[in-house]
C-alpha atoms as a PDB file:
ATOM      1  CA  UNK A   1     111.074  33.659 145.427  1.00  0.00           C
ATOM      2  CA  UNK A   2     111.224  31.748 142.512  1.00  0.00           C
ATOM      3  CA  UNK A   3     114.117  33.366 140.943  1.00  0.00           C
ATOM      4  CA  UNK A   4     116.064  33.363 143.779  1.00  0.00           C
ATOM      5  CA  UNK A   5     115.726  29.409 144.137  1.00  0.00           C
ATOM      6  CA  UNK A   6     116.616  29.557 140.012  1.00  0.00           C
ATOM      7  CA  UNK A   7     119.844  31.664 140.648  1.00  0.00           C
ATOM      8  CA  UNK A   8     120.614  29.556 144.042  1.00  0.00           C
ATOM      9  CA  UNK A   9     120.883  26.280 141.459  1.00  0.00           C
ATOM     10  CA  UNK A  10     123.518  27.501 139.828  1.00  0.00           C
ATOM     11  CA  UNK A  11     126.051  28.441 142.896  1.00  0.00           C
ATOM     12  CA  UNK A  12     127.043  24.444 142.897  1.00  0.00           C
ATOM     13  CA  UNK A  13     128.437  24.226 139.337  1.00  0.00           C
ATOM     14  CA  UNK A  14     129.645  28.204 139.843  1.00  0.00           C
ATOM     15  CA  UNK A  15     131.465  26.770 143.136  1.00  0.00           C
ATOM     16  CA  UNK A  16     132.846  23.535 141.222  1.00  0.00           C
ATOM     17  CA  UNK A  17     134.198  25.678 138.693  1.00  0.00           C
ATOM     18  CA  UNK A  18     136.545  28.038 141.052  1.00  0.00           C
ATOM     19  CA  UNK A  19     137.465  25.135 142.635  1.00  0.00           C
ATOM     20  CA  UNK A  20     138.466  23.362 139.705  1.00  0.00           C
ATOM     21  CA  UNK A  21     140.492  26.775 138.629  1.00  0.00           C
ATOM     22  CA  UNK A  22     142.115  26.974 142.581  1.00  0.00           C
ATOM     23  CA  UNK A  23     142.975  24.162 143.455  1.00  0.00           C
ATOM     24  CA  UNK A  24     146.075  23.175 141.166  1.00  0.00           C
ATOM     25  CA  UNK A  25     147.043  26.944 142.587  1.00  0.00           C
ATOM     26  CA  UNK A  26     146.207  26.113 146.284  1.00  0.00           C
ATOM     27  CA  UNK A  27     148.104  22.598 145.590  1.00  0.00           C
ATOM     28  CA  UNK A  28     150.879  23.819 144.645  1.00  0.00           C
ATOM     29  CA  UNK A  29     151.500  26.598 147.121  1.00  0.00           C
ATOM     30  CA  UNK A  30     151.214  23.928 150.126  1.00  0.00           C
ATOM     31  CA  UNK A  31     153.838  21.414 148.144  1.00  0.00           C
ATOM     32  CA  UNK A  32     155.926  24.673 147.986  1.00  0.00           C
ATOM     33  CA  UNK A  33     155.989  24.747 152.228  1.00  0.00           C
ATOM     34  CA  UNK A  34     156.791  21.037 152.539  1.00  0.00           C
ATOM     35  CA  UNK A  35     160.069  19.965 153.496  1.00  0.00           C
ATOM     36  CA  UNK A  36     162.195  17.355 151.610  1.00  0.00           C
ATOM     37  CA  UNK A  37     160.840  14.290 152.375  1.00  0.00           C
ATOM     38  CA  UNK A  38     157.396  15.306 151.748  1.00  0.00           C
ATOM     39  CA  UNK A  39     158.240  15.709 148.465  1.00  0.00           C
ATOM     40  CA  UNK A  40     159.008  11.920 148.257  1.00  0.00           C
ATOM     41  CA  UNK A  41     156.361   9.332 147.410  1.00  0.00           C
ATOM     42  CA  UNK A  42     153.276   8.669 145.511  1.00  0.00           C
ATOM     43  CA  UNK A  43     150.907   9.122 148.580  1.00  0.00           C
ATOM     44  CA  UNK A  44     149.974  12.889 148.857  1.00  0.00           C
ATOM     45  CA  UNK A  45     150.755  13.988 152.480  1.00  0.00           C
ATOM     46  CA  UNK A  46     148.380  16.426 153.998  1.00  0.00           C
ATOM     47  CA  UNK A  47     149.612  16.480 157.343  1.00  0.00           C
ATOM     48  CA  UNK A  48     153.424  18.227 157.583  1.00  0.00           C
ATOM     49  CA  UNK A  49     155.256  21.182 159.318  1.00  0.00           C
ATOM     50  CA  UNK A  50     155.924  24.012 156.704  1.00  0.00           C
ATOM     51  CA  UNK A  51     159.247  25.515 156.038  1.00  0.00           C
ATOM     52  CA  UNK A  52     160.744  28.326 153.816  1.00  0.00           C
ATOM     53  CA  UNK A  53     163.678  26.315 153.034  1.00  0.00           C
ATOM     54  CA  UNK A  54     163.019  25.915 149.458  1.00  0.00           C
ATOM     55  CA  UNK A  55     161.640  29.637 148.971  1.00  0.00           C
ATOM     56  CA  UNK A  56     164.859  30.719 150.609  1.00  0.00           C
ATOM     57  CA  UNK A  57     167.160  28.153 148.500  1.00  0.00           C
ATOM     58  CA  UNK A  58     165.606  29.916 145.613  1.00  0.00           C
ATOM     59  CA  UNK A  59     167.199  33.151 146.107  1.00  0.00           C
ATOM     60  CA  UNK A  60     170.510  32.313 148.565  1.00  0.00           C
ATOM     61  CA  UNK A  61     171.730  28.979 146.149  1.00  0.00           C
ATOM     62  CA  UNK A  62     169.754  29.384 142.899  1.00  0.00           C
ATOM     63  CA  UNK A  63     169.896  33.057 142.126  1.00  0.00           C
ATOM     64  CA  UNK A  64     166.164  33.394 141.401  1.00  0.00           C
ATOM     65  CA  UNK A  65     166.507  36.760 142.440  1.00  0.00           C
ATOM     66  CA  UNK A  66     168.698  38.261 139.089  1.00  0.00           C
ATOM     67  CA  UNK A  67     166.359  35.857 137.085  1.00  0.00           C
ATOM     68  CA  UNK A  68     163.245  37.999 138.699  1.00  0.00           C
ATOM     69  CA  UNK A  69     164.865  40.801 137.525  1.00  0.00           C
ATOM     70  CA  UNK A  70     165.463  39.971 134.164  1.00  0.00           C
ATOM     71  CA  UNK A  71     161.812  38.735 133.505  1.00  0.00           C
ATOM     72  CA  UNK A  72     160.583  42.125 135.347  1.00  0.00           C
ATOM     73  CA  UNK A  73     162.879  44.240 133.134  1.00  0.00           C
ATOM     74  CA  UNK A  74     161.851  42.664 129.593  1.00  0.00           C
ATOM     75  CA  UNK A  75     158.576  41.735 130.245  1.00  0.00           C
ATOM     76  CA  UNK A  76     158.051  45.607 131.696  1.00  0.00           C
ATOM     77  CA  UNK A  77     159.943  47.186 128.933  1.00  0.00           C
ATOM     78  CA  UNK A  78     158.055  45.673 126.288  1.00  0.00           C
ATOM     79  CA  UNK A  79     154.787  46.472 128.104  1.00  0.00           C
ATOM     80  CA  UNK A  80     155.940  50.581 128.329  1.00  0.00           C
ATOM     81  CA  UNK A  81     157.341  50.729 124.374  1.00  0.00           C
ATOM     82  CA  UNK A  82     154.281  48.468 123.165  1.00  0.00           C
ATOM     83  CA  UNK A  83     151.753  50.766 124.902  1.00  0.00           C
ATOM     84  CA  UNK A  84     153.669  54.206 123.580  1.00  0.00           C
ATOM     85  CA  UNK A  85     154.351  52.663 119.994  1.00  0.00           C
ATOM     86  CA  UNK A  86     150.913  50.921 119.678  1.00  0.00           C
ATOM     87  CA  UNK A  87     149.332  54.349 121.308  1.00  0.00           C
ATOM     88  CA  UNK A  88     150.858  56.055 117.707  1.00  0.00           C
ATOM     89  CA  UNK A  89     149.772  53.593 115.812  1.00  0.00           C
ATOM     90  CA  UNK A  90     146.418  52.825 117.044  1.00  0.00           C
ATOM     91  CA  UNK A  91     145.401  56.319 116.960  1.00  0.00           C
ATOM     92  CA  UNK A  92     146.870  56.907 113.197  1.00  0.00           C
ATOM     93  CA  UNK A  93     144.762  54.042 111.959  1.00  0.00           C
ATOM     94  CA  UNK A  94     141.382  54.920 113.692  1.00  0.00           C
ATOM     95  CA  UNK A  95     141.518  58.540 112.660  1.00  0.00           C
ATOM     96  CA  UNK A  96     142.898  57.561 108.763  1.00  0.00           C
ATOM     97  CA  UNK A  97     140.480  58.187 106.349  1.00  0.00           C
ATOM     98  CA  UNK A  98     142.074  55.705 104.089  1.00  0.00           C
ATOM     99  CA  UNK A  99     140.060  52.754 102.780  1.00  0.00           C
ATOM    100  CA  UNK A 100     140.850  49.517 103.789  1.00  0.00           C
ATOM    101  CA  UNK A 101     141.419  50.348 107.371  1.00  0.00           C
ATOM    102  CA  UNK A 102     140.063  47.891 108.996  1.00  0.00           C
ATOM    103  CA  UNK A 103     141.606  45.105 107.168  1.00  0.00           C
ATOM    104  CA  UNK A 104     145.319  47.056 108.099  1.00  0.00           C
ATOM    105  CA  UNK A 105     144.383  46.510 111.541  1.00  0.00           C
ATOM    106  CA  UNK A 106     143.637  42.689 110.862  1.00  0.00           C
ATOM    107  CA  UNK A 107     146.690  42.326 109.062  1.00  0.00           C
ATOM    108  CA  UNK A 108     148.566  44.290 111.999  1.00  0.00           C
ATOM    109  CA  UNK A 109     147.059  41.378 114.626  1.00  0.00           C
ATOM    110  CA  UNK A 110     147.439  38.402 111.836  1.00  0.00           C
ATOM    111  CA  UNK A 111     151.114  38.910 112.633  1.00  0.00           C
ATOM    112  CA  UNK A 112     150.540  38.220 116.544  1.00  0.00           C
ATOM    113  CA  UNK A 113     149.198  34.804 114.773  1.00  0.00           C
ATOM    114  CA  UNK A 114     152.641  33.734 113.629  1.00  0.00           C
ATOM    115  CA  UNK A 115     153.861  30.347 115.315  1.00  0.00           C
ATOM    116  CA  UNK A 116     157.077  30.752 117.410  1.00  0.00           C
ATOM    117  CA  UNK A 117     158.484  28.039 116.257  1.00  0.00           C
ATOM    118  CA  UNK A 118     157.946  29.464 112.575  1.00  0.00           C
ATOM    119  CA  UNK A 119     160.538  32.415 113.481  1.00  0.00           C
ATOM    120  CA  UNK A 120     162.707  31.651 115.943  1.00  0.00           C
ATOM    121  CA  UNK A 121     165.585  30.385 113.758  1.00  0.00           C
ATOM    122  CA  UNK A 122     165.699  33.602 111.589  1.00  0.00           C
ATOM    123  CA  UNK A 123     165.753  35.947 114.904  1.00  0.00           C
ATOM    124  CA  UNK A 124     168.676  33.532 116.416  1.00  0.00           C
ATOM    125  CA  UNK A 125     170.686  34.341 113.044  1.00  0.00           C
ATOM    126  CA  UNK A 126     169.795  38.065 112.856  1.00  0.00           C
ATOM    127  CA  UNK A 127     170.619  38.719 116.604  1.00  0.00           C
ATOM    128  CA  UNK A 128     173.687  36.281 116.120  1.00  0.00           C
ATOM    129  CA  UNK A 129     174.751  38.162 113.774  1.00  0.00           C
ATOM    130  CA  UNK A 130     174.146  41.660 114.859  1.00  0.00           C
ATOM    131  CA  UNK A 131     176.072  40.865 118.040  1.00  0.00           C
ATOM    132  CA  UNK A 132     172.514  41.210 119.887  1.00  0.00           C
ATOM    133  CA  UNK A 133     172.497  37.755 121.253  1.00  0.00           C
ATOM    134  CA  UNK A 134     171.840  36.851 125.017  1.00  0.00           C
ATOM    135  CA  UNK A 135     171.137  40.608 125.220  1.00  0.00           C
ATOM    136  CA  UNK A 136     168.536  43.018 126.482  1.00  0.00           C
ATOM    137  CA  UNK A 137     167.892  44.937 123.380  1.00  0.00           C
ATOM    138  CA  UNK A 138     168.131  41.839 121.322  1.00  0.00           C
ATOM    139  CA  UNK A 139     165.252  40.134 123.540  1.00  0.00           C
ATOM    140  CA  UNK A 140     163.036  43.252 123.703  1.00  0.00           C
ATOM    141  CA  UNK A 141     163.323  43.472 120.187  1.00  0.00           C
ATOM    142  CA  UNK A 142     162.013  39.893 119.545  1.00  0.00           C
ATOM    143  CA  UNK A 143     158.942  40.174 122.055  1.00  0.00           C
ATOM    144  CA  UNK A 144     158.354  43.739 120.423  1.00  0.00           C
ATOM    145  CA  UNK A 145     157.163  41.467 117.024  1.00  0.00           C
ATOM    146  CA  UNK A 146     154.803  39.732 119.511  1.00  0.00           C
ATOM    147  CA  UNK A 147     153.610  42.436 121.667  1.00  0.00           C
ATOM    148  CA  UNK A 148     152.984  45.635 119.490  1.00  0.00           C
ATOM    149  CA  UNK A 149     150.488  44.122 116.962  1.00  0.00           C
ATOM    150  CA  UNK A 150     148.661  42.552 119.889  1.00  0.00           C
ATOM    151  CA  UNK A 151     148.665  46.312 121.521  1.00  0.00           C
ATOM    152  CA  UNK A 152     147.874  48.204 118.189  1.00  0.00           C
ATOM    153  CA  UNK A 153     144.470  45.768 117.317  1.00  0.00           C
ATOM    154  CA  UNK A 154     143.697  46.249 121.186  1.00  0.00           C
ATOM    155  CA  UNK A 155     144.123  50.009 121.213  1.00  0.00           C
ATOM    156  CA  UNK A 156     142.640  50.629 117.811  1.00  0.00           C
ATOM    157  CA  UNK A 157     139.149  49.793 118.795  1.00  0.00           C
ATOM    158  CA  UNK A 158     139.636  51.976 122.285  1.00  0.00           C
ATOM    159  CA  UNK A 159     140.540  54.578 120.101  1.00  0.00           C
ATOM    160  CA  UNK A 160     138.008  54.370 117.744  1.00  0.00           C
ATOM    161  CA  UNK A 161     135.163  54.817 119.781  1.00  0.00           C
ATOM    162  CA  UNK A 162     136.262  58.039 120.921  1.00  0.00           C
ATOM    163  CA  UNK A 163     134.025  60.818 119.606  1.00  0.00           C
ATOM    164  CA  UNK A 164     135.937  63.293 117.093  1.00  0.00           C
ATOM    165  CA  UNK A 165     134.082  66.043 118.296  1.00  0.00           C
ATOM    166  CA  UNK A 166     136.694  66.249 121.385  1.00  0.00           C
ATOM    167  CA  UNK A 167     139.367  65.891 118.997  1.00  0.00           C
ATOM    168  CA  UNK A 168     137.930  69.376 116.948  1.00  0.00           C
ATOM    169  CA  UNK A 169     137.061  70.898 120.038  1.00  0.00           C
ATOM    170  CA  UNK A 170     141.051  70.593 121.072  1.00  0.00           C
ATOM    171  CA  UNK A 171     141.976  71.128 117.877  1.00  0.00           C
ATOM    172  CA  UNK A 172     140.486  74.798 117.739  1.00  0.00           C
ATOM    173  CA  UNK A 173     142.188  75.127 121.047  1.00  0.00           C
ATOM    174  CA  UNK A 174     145.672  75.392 119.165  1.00  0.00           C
ATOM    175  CA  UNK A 175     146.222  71.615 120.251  1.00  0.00           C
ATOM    176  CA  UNK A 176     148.536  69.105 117.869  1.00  0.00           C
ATOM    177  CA  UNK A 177     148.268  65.694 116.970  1.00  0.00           C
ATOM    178  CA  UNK A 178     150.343  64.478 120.021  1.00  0.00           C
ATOM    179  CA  UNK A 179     148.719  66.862 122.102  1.00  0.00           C
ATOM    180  CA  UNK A 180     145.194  65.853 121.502  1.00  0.00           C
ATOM    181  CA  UNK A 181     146.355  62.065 122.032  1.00  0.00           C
ATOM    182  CA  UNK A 182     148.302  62.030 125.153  1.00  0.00           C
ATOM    183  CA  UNK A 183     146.078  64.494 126.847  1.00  0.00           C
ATOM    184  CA  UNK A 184     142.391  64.229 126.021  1.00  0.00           C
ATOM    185  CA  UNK A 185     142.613  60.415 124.298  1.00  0.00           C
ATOM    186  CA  UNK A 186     144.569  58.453 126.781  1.00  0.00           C
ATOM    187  CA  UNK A 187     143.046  59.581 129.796  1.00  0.00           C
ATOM    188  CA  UNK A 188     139.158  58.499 128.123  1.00  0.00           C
ATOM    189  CA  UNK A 189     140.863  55.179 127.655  1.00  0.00           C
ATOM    190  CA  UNK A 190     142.651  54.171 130.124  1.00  0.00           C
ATOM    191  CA  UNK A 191     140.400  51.583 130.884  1.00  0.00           C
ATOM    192  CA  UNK A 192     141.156  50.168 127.346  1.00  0.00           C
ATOM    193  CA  UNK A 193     144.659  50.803 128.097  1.00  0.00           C
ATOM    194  CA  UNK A 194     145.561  49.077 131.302  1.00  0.00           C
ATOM    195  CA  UNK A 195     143.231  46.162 129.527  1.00  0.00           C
ATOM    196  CA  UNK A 196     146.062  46.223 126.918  1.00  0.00           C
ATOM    197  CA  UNK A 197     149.309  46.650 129.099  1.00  0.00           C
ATOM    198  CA  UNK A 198     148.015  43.501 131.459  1.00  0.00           C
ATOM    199  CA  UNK A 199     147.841  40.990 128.755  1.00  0.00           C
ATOM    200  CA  UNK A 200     150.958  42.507 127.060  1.00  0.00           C
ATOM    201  CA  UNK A 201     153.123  41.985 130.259  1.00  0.00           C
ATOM    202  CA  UNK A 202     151.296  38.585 130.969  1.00  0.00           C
ATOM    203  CA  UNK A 203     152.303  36.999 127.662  1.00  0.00           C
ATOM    204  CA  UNK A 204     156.155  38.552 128.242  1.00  0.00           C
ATOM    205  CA  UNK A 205     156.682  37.354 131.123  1.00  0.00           C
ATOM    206  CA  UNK A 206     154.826  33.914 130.486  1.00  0.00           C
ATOM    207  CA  UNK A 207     157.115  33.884 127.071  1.00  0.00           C
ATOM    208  CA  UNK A 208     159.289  30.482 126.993  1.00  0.00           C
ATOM    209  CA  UNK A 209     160.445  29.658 123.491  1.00  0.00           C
ATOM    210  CA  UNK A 210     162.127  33.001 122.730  1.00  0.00           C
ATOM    211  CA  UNK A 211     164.157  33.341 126.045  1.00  0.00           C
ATOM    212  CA  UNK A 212     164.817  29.629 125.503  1.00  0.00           C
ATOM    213  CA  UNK A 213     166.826  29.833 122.639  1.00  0.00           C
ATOM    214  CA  UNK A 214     167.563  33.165 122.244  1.00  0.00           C
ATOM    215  CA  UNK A 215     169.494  33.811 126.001  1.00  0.00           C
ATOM    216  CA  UNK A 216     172.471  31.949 127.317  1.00  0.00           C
ATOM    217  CA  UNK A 217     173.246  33.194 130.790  1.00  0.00           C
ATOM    218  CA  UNK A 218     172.648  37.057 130.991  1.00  0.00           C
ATOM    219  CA  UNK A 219     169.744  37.422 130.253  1.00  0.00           C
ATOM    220  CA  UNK A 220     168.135  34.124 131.283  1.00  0.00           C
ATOM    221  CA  UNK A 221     164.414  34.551 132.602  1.00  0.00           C
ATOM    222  CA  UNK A 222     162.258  33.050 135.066  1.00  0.00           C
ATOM    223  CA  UNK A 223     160.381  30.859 132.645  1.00  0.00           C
ATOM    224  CA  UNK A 224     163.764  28.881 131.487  1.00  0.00           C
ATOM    225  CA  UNK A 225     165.073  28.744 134.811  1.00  0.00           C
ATOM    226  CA  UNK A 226     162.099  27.044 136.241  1.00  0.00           C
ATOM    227  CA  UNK A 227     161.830  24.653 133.053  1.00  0.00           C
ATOM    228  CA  UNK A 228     165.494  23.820 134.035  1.00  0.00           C
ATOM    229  CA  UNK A 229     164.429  21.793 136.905  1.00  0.00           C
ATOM    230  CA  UNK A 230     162.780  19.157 135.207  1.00  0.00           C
ATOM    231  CA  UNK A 231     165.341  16.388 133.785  1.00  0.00           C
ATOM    232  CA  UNK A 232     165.278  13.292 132.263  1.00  0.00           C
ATOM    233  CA  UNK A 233     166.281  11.807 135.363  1.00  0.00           C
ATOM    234  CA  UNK A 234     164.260  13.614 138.489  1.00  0.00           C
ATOM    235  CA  UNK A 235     162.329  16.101 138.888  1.00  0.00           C
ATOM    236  CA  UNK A 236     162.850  18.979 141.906  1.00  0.00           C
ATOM    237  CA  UNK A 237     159.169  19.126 143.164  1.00  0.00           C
ATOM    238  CA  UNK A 238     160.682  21.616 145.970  1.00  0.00           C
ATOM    239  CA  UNK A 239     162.274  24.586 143.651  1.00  0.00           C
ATOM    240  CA  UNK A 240     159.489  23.643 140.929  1.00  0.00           C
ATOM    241  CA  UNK A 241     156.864  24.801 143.367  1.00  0.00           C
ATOM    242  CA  UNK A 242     158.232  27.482 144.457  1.00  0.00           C
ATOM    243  CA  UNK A 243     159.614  28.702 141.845  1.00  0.00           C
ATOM    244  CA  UNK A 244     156.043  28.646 140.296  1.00  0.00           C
ATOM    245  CA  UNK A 245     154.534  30.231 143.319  1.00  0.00           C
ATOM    246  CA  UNK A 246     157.504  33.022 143.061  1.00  0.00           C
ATOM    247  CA  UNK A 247     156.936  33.317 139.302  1.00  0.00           C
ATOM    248  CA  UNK A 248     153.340  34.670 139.402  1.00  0.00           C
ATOM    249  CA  UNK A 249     153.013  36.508 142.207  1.00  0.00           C
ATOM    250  CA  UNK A 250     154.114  39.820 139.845  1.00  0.00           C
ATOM    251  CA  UNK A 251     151.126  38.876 137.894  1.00  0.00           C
ATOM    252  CA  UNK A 252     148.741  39.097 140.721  1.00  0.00           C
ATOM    253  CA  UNK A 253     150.680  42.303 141.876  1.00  0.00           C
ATOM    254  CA  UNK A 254     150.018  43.468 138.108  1.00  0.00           C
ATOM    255  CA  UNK A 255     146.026  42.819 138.083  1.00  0.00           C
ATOM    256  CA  UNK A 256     145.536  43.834 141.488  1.00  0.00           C
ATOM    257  CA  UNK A 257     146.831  47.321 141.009  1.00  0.00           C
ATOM    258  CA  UNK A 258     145.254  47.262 137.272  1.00  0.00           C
ATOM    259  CA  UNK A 259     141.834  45.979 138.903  1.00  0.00           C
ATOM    260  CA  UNK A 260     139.973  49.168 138.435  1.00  0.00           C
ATOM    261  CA  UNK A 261     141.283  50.392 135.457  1.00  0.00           C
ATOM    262  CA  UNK A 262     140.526  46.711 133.793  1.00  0.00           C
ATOM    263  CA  UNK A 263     136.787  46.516 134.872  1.00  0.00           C
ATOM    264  CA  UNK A 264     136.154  50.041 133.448  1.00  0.00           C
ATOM    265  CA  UNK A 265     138.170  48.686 129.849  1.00  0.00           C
ATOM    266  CA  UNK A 266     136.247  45.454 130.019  1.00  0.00           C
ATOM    267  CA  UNK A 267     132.493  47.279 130.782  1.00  0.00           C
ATOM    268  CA  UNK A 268     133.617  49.941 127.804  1.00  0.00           C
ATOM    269  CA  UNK A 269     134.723  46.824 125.090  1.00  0.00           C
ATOM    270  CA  UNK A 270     131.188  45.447 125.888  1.00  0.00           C
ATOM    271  CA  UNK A 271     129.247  48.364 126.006  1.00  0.00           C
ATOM    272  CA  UNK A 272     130.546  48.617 122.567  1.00  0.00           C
END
């Protein structure tokens, strides 16, 4: 009885903290139903009829729908060539006997460390140059320098835990290199794996500074569109909230269909 009245104590704070974490969320989903003049004034208004007119001047009048696209397409491609790259890598380095591996793995993630701002200028003149600007391969190239370190640190220590007794057992079998990885490795870790591709995807399709300057109209993504519609002069609560609302909902998608593969990465990273 006691410590059930000890846990009970802490299901305040626990409560204060989700709603401290939902409530900008909840917020701005309801500003995202109100109609124009709700949007108006310093007084929050509770009390309002909700309309799709600014979800639905989103796609018809702003083209959100192309920009969608465009985020889904780079932040998805450098989630699939991250994975299959940093998959090679990661399982190179945790089966290389070579000394010093460990600190080639930190060096690998010490370039994840490198400020934007740092490296943006020299990727705007390669790409200029190279004719790659405002273009897909151009783009997936620059959030490739981002994403596959991240991925290859992640994956390494997956990887490594893996007994090599599996590997010798399939390795007697007649079974290669690739054969051993993409068949016996990747299935044990998938946990570690979909851990991997959900933070990848989350910090491409979060990614700002890059599409920013690096895009013109192509390739433009949801990020810079919906930093567009704050000016100087006024800000468009309407499309802002919305368009916020519209730009994470892949996200959730993304971690709800990951869920199960996540809690089994997360329970193996802290069993080790």
């Amino acid at each position: 009885m006691t410590r059930h009245r000890f846990r009970s104590l802490w299901y305040g704070p626990l409560l204060l903290v989700i709603a401290s974490w939902l409530f900008p969320v909840a917020w701005t989903a309801i500003t995202s139903f109100k109609p124009e003049g709700g949007l108006i004034g310093l007084k929050p208004v509770f009390a309002f009829p909700p309309t799709l007119d600014n979800y639905i001047e989103l796609f018809a009048e702003q083209g959100y729908g192309p920009l969608m696209l465009n985020s889904l397409l780079i932040a998805g491609g450098a989630t699939v060539v991250s994975i299959l790259l940093g998959s090679l890598a990661a399982y190179a380095l945790a089966r290389s006997r070579l000394r010093g591996r460990e600190q080639i793995g930190l060096w690998i993630l010490s370039l994840r460390m490198l400020p934007p701002i740092a490296i943006v200028v020299p990727f705007y003149l390669i790409l200029n140059r190279s004719g790659l600007l405002d273009s897909y391969a151009g783009l997936l190239l620059v959030y490739l320098s981002f994403s596959l370190p991240f991925a290859i640190w992640m994956l390494l220590g997956f990887f490594s835990e893996v007994p090599r007794s599996i590997e010798e057992a399939a390795s007697a079998d007649g079974a290669g290199p690739l054969k051993i990885l993409f068949l016996f490795i990747v299935p044990m870790c998938r946990g570690g794996i979909a851990v991997t591709a959900m933070f990848t995807f989350v910090f491409a399709w979060n990614e700002f500074l890059f599409a920013f300057l690096l895009t013109k109209d192509t390739w433009v993504t949801l990020p810079v569109r919906l930093g567009s519609t704050i000016t100087p002069f006024q800000t468009d609560w309407g499309s802002l909230t919305a368009g916020a609302i519209v730009s994470f909902s892949p996200l959730i998608i993304v971690v709800f269909l990951l869920q199960r593969e996540m809690v089994r990465g997360v329970s193996l990273g802290a069993v080790r």
